[in-house]
PDB file of N, CA and C in Angstrom:
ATOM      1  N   UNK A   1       3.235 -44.994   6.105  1.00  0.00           N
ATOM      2  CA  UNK A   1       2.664 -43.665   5.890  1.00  0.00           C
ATOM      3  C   UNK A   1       1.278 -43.821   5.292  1.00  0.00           C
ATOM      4  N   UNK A   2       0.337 -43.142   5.730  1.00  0.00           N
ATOM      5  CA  UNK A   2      -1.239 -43.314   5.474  1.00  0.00           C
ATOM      6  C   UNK A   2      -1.192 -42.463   3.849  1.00  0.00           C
ATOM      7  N   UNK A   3      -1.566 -42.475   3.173  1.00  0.00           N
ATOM      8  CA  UNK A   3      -1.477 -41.564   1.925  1.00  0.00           C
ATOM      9  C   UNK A   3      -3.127 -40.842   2.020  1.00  0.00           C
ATOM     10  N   UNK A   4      -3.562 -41.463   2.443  1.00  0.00           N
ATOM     11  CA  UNK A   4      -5.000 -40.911   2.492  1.00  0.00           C
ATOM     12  C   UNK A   4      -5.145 -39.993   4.008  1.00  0.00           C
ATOM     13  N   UNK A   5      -4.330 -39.526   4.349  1.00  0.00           N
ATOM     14  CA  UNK A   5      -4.868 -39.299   5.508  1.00  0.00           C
ATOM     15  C   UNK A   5      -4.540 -37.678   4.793  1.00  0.00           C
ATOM     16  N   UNK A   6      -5.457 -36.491   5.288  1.00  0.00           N
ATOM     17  CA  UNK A   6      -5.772 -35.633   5.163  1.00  0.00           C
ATOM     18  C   UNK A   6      -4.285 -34.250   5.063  1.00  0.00           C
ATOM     19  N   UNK A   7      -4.260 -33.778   4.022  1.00  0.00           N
ATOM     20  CA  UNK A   7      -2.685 -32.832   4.349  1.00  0.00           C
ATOM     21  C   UNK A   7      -3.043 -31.646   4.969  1.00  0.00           C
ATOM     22  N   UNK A   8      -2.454 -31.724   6.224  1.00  0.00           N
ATOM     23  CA  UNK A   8      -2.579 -30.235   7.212  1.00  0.00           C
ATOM     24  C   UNK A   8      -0.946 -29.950   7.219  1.00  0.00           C
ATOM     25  N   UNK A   9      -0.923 -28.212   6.641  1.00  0.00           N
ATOM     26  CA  UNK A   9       0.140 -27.763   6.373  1.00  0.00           C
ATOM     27  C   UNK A   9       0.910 -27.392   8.049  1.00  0.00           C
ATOM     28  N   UNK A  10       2.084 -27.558   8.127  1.00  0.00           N
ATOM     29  CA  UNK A  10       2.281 -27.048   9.209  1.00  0.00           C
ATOM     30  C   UNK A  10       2.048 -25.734   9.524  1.00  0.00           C
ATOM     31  N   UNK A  11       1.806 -25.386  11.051  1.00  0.00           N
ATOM     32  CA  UNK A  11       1.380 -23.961  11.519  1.00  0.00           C
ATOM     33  C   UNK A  11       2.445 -22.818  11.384  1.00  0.00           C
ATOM     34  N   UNK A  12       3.489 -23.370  11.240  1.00  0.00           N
ATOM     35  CA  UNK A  12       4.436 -22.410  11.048  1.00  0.00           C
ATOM     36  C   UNK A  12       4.614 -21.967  10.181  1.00  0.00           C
ATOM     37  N   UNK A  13       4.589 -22.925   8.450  1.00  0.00           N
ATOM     38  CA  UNK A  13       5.260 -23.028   7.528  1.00  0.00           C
ATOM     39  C   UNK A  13       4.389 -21.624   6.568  1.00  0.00           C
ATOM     40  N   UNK A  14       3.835 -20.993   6.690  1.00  0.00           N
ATOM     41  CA  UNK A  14       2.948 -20.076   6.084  1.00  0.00           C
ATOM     42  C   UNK A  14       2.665 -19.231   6.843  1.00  0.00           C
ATOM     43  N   UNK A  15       2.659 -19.195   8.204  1.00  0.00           N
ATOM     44  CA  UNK A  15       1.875 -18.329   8.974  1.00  0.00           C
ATOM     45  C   UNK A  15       2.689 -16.901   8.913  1.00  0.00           C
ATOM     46  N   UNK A  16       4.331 -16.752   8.702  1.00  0.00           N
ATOM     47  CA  UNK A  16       4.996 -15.296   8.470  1.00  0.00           C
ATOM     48  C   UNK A  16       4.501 -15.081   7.668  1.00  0.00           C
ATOM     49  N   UNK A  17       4.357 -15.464   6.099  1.00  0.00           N
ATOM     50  CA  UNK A  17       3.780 -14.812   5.151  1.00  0.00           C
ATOM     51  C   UNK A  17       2.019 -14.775   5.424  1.00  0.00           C
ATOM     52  N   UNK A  18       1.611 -15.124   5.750  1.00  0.00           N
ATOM     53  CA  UNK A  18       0.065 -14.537   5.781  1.00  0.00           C
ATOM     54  C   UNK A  18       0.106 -13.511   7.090  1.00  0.00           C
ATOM     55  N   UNK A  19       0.580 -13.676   7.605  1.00  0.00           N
ATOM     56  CA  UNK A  19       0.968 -12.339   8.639  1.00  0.00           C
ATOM     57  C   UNK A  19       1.485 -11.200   7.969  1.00  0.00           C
ATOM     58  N   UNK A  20       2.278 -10.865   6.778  1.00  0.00           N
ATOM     59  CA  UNK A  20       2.734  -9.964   6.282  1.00  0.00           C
ATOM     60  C   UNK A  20       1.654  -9.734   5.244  1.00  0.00           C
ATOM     61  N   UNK A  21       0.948 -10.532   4.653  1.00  0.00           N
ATOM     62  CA  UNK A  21      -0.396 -10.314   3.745  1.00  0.00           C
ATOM     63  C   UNK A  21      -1.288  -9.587   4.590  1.00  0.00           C
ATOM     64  N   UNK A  22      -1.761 -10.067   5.846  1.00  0.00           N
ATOM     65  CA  UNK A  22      -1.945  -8.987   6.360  1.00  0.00           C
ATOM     66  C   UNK A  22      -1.793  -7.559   6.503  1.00  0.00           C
ATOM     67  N   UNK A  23      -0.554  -8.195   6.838  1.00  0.00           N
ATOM     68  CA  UNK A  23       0.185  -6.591   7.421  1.00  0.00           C
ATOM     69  C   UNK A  23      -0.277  -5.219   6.197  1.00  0.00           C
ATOM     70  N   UNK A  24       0.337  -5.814   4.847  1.00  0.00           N
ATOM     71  CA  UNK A  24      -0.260  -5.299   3.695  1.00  0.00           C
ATOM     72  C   UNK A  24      -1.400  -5.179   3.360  1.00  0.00           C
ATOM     73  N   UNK A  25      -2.455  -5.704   3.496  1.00  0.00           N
ATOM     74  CA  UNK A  25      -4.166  -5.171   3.267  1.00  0.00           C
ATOM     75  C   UNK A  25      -4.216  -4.511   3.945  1.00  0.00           C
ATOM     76  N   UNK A  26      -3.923  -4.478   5.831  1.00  0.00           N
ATOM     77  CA  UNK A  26      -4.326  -3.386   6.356  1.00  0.00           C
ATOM     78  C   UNK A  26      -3.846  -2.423   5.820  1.00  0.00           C
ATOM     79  N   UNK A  27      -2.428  -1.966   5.530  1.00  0.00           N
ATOM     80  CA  UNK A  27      -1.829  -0.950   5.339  1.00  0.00           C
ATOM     81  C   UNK A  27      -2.263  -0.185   3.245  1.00  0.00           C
ATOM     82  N   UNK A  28      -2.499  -0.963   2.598  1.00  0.00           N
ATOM     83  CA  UNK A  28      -2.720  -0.252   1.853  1.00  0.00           C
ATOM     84  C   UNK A  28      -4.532  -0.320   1.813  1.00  0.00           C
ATOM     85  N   UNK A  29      -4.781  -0.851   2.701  1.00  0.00           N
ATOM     86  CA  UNK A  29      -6.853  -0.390   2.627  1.00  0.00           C
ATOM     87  C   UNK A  29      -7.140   1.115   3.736  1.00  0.00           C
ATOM     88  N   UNK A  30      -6.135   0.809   4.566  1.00  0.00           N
ATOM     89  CA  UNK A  30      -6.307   2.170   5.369  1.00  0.00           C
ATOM     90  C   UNK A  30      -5.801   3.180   4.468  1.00  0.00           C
ATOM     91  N   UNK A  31      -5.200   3.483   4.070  1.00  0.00           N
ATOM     92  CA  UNK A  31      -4.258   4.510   2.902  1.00  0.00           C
ATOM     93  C   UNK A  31      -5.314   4.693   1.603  1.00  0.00           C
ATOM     94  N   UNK A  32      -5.687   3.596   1.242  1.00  0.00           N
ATOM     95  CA  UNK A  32      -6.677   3.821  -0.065  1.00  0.00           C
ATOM     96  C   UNK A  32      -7.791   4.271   0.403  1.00  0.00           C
ATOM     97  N   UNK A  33      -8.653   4.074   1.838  1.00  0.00           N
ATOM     98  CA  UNK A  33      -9.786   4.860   2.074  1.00  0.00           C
ATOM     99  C   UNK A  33      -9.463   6.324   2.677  1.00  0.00           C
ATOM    100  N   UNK A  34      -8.464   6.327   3.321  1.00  0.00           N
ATOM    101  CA  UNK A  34      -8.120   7.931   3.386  1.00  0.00           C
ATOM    102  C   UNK A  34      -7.670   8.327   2.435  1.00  0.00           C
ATOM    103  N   UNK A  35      -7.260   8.142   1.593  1.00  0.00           N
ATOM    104  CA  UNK A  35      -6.696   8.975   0.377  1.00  0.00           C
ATOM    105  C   UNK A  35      -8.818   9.269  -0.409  1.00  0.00           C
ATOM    106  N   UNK A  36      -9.091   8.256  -0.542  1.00  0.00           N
ATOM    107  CA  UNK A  36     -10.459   8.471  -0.791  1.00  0.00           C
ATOM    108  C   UNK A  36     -11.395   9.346  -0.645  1.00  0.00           C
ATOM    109  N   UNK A  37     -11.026   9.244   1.163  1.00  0.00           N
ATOM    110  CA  UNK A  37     -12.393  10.685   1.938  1.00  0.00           C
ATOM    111  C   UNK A  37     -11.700  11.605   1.606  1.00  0.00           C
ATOM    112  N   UNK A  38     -10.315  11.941   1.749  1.00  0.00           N
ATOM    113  CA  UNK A  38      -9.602  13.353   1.433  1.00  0.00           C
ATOM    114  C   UNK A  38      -9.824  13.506  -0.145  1.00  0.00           C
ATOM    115  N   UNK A  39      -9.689  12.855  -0.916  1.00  0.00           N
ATOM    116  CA  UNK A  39      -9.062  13.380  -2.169  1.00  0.00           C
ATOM    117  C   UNK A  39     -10.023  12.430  -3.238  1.00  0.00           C
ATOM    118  N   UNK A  40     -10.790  11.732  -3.431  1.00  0.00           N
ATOM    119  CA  UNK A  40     -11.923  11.171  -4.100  1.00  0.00           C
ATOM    120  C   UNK A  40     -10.760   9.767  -4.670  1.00  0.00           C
ATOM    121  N   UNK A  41     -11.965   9.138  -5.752  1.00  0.00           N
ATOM    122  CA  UNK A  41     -11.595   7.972  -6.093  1.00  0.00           C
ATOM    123  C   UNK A  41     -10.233   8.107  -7.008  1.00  0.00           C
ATOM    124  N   UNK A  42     -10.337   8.490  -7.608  1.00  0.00           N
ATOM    125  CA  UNK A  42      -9.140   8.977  -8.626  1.00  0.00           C
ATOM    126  C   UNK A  42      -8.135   9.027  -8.175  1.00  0.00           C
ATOM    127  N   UNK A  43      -7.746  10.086  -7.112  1.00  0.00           N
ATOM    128  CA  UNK A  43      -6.431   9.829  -6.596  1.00  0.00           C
ATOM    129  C   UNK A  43      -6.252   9.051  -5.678  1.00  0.00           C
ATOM    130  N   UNK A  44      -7.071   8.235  -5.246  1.00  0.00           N
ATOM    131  CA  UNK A  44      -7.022   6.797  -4.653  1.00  0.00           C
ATOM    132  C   UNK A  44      -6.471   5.987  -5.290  1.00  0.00           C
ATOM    133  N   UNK A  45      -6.649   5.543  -6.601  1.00  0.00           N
ATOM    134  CA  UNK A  45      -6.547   4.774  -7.554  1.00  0.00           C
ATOM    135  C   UNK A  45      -5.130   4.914  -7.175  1.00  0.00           C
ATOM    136  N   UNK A  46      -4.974   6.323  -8.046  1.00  0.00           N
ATOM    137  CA  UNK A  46      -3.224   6.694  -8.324  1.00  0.00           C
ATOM    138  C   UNK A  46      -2.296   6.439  -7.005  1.00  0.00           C
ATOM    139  N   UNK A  47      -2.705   7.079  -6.144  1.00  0.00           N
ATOM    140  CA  UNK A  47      -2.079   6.627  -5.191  1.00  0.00           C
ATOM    141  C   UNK A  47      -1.828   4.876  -4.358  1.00  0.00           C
ATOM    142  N   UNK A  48      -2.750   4.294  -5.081  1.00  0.00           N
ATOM    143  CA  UNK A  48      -2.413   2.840  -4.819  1.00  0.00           C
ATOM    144  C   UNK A  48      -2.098   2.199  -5.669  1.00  0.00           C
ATOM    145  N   UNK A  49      -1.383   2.406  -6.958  1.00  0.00           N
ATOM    146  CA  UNK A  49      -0.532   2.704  -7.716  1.00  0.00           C
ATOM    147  C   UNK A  49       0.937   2.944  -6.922  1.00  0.00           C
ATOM    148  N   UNK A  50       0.802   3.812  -6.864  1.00  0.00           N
ATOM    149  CA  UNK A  50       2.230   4.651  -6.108  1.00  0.00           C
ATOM    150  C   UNK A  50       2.418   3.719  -4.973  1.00  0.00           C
ATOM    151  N   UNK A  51       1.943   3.427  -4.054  1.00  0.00           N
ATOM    152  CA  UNK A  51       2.153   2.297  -3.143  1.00  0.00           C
ATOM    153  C   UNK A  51       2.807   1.205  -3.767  1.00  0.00           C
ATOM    154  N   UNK A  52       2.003   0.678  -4.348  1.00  0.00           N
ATOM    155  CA  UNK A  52       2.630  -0.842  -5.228  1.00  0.00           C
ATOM    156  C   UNK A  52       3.865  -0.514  -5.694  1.00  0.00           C
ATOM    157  N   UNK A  53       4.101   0.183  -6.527  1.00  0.00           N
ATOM    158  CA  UNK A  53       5.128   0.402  -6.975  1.00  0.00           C
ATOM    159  C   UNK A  53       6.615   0.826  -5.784  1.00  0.00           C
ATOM    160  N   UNK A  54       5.892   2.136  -5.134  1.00  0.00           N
ATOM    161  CA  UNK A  54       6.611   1.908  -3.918  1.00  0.00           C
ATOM    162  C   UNK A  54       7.102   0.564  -3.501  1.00  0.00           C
ATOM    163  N   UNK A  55       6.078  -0.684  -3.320  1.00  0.00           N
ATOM    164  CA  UNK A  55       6.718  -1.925  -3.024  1.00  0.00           C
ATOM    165  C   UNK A  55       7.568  -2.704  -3.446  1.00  0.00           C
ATOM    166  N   UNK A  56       7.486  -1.870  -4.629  1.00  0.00           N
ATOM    167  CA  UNK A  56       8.033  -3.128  -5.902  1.00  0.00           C
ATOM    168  C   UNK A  56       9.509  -2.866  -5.550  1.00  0.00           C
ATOM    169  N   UNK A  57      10.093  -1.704  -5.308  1.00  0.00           N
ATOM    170  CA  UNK A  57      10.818  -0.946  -5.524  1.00  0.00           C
ATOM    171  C   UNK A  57      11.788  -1.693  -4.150  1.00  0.00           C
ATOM    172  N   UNK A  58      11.650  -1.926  -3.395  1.00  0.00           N
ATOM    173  CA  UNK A  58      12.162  -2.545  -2.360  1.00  0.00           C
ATOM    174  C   UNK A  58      12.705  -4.353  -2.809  1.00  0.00           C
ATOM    175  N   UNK A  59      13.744  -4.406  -1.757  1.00  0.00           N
ATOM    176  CA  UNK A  59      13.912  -5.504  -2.180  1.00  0.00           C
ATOM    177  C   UNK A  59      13.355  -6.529  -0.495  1.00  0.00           C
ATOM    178  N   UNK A  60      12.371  -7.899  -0.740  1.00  0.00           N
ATOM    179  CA  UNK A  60      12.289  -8.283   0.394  1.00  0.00           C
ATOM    180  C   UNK A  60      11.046  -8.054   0.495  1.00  0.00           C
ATOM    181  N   UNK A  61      10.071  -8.491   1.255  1.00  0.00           N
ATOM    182  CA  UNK A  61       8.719  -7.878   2.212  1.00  0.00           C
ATOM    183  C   UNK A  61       9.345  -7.263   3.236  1.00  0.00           C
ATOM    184  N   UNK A  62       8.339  -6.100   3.643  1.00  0.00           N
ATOM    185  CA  UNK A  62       8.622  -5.510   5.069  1.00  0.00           C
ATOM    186  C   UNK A  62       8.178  -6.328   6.296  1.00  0.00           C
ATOM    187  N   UNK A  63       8.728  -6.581   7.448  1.00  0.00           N
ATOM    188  CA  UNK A  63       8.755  -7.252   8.585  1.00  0.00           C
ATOM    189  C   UNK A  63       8.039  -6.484   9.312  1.00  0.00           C
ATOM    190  N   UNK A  64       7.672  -5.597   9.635  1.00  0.00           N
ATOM    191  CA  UNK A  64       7.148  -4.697  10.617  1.00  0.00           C
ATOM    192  C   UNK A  64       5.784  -3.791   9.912  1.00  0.00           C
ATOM    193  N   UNK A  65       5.284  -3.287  11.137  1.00  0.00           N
ATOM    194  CA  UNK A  65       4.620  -2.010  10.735  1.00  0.00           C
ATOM    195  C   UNK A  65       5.421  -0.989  10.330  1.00  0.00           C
ATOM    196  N   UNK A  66       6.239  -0.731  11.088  1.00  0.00           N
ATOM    197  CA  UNK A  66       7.140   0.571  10.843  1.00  0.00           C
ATOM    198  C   UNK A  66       7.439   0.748   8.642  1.00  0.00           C
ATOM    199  N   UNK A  67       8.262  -0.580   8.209  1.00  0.00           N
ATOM    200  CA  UNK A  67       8.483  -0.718   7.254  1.00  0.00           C
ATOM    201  C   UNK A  67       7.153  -0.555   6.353  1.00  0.00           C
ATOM    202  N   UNK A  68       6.258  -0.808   6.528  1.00  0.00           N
ATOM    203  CA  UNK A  68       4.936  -0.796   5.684  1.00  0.00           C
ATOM    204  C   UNK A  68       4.593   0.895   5.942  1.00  0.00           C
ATOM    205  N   UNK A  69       4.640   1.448   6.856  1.00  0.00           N
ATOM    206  CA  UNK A  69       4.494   2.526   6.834  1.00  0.00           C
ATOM    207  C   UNK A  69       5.328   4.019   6.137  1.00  0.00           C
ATOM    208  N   UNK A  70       6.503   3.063   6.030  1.00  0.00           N
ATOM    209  CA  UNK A  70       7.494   3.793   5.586  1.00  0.00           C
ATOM    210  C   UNK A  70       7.230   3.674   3.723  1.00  0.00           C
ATOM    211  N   UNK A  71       6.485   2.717   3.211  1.00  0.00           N
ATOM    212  CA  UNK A  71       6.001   2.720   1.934  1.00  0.00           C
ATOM    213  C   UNK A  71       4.478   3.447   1.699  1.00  0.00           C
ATOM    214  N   UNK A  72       4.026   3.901   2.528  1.00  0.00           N
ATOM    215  CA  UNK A  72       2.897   4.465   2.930  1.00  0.00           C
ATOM    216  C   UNK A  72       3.690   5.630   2.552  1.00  0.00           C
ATOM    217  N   UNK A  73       4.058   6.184   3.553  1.00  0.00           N
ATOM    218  CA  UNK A  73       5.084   7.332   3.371  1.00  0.00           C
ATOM    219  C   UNK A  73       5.054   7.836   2.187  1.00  0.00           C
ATOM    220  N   UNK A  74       5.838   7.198   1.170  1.00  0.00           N
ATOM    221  CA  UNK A  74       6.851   7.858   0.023  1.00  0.00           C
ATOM    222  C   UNK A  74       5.430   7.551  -0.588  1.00  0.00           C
ATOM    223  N   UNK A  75       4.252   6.797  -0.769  1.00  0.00           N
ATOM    224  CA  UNK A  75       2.860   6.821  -1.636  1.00  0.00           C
ATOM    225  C   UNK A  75       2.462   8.231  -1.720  1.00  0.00           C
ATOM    226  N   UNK A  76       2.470   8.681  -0.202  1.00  0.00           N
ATOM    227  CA  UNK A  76       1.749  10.038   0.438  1.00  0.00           C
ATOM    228  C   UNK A  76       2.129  11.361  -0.266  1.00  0.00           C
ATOM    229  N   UNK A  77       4.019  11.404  -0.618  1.00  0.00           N
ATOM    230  CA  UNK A  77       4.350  12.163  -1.038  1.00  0.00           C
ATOM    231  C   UNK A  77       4.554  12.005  -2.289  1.00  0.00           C
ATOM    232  N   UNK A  78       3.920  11.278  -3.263  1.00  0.00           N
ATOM    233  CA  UNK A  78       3.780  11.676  -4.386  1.00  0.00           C
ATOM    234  C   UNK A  78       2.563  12.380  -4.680  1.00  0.00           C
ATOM    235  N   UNK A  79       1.597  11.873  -3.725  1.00  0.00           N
ATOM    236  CA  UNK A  79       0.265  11.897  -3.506  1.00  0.00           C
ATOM    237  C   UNK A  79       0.080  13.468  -3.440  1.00  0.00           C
ATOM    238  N   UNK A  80       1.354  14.178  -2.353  1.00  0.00           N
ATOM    239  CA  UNK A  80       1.046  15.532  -2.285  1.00  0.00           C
ATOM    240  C   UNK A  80       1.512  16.193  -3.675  1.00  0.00           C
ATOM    241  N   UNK A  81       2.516  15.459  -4.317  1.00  0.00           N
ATOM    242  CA  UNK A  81       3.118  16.694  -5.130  1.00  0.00           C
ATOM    243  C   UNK A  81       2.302  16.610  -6.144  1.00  0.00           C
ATOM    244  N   UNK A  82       1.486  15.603  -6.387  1.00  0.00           N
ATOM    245  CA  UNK A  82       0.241  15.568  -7.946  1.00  0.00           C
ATOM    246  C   UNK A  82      -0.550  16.367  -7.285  1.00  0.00           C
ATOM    247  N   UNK A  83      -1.227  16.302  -6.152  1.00  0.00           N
ATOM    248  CA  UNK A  83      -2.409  17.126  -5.599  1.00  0.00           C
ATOM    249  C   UNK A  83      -2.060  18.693  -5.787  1.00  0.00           C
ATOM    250  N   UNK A  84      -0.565  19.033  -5.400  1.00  0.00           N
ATOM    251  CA  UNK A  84      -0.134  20.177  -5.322  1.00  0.00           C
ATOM    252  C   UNK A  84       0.072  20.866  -6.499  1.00  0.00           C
ATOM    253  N   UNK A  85       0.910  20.236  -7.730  1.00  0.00           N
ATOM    254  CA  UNK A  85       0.719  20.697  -9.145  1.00  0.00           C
ATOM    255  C   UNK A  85      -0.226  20.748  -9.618  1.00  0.00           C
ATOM    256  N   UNK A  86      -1.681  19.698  -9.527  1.00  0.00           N
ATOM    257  CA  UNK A  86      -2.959  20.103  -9.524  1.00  0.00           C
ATOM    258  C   UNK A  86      -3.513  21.329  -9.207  1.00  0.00           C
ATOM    259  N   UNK A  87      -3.132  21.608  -8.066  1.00  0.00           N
ATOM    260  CA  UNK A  87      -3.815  22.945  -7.495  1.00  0.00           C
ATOM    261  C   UNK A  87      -2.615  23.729  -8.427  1.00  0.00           C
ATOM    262  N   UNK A  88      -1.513  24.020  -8.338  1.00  0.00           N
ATOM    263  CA  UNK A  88      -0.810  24.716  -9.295  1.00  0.00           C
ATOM    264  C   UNK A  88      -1.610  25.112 -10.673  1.00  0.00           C
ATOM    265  N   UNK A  89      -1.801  23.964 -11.004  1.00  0.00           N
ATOM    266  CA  UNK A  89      -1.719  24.608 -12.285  1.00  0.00           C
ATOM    267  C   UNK A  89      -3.735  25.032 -12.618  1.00  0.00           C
ATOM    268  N   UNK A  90      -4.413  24.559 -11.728  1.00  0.00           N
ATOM    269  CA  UNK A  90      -5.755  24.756 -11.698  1.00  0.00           C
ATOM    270  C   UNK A  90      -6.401  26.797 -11.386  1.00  0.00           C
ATOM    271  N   UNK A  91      -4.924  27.134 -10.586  1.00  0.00           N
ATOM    272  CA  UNK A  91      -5.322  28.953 -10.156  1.00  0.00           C
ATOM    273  C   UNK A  91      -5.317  29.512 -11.118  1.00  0.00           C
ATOM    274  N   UNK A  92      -6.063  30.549 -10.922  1.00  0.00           N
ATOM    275  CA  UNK A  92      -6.156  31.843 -12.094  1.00  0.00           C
ATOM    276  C   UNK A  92      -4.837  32.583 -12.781  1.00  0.00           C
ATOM    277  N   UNK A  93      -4.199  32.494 -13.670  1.00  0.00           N
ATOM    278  CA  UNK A  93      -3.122  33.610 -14.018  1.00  0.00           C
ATOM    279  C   UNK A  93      -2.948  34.665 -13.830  1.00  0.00           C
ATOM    280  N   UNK A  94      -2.163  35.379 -13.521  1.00  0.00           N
ATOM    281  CA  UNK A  94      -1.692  36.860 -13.549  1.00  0.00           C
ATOM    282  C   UNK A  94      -1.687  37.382 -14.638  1.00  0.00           C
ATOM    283  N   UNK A  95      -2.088  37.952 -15.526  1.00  0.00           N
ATOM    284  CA  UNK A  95      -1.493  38.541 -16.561  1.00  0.00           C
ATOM    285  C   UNK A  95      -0.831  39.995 -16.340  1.00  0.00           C
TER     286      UNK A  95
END
């Protein structure tokens, strides 16, 4: 065995997980810049927050798009109900 000879990892042995690292930047950079143009930096933040955690919350990485989207998802709808109690509680009163 050469000891000096150069370590090339096999092509396989990493390539699912950097495929799912992928999978994940795309999916939470598309989500953090639309949450952005819609709703400014702030609830960007929060909402990629809510993602992560969303992730955490799972057991496993997701295999698919579908699954990454489906944590997209449940980000979105927290996303609406802060935006929405926001606007709630931001209207004028009745007295």
């Amino acid at each position: 065995m050469n000891l000096l000879a150069p370590y090339k990892p096999s092509k396989t042995s990493n390539s699912g997980c950097a495929d799912l690292m992928t999978m994940a930047e795309r999916e939470l950079s598309a989500f953090f810049n639309s949450v952005t143009e819609l709703f400014g930096l702030e609830q960007a933040e929060l909402s990629a927050e809510d993602w992560l955690q969303e992730l955490s919350e799972i057991d496993g990485l997701p295999t698919s798009a579908r699954q990454w989207r489906l944590i997209t998802a449940k980000a979105s709808t927290r996303l609406a109900s802060r935006v929405s109690a926001s606007s709630l509680s931001s209207e004028p009163q009745i007295a």
